[in-house]
N, C-alpha and C. Protein backbone atom coordinates (compact mmCIF):
# COMPACT_ATOMS: atom_id res chain seq x y z
N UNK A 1 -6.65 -7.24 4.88
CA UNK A 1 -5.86 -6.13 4.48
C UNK A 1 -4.94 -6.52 3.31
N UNK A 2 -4.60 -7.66 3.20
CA UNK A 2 -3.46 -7.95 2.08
C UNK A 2 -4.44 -8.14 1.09
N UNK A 3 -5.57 -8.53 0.97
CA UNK A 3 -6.35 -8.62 -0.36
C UNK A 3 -6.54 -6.73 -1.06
N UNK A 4 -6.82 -5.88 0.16
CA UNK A 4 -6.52 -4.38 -0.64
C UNK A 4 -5.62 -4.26 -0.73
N UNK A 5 -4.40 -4.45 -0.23
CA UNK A 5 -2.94 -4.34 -0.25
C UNK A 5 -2.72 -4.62 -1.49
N UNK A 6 -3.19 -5.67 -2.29
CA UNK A 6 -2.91 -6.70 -3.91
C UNK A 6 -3.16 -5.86 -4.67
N UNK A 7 -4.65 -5.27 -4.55
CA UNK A 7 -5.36 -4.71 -5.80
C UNK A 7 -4.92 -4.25 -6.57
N UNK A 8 -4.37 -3.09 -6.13
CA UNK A 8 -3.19 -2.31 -7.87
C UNK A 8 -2.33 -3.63 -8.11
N UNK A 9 -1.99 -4.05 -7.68
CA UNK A 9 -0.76 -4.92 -8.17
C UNK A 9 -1.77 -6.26 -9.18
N UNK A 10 -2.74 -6.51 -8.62
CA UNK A 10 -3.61 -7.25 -9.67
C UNK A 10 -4.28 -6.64 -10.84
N UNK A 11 -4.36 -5.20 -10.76
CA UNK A 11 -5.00 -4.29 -11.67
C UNK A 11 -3.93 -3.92 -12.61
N UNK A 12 -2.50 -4.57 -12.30
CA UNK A 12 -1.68 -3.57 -12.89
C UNK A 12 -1.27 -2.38 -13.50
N UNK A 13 -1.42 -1.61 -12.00
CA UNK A 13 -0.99 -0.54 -11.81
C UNK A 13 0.65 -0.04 -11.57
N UNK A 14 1.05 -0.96 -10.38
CA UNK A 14 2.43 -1.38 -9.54
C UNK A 14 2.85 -2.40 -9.52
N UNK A 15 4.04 -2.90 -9.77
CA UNK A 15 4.58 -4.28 -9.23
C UNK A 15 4.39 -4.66 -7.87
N UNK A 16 4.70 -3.41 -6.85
CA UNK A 16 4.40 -3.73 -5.63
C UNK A 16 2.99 -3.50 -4.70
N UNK A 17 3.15 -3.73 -3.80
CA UNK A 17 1.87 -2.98 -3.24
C UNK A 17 2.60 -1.15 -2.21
N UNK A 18 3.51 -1.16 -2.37
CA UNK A 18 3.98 -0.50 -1.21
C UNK A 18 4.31 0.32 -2.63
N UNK A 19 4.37 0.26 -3.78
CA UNK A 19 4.67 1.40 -4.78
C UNK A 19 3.61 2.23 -5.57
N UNK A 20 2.04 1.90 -4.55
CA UNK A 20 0.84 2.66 -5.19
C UNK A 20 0.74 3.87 -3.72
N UNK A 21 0.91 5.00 -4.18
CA UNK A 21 1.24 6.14 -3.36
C UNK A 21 0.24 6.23 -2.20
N UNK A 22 -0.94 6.13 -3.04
CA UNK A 22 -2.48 6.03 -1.83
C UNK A 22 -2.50 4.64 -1.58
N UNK A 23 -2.06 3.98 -0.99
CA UNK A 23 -2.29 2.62 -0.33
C UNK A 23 -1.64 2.78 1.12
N UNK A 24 -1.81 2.49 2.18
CA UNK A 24 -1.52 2.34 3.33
C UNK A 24 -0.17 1.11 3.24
N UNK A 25 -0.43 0.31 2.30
CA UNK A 25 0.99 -0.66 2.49
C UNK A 25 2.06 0.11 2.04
N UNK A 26 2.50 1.14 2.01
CA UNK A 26 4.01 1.96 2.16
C UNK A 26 4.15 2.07 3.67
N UNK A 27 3.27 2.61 4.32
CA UNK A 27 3.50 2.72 5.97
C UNK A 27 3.88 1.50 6.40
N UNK A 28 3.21 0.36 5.91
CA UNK A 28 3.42 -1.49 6.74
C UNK A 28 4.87 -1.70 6.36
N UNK A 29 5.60 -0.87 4.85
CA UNK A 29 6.63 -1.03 4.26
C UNK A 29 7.60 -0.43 4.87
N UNK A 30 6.97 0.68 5.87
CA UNK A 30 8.28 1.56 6.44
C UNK A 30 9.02 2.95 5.60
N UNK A 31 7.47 3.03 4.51
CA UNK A 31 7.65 3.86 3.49
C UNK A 31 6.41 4.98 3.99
N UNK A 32 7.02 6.42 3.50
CA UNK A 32 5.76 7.57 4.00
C UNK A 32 5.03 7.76 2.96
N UNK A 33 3.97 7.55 3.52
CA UNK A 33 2.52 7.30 2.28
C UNK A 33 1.59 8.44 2.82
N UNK A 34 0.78 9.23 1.76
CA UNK A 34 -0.14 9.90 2.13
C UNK A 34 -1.09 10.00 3.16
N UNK A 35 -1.47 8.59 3.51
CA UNK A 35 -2.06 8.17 4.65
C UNK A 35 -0.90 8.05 5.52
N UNK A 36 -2.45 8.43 6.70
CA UNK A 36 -1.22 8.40 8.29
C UNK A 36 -1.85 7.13 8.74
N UNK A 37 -1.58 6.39 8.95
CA UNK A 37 -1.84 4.65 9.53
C UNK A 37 -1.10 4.90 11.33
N UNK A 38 -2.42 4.66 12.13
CA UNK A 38 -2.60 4.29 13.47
C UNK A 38 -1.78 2.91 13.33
N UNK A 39 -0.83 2.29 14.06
CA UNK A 39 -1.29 1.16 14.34
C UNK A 39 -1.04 0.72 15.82
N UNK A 40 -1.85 -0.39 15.87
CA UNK A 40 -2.68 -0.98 17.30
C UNK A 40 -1.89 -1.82 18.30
């Protein structure tokens, strides 16, 4: 998960990973992201 988590941030898109809107790492961030993330 942290290797998709990177991608924009390696693509430079975002500095962060939790600052690309469609990424699920805003939810891991405690941030509300488009996606609704289950977690287990």
């Amino acid at each position: 998960m942290h290797y998709i988590h990177e991608n924009p941030v390696r693509a430079g898109i975002v500095e962060k990973p939790e600052d690309y809107m469609c990424s699920s790492a805003r939810n891991y961030a405690g941030l509300e992201g488009l996606i609704e993330v289950d977690y287990w």
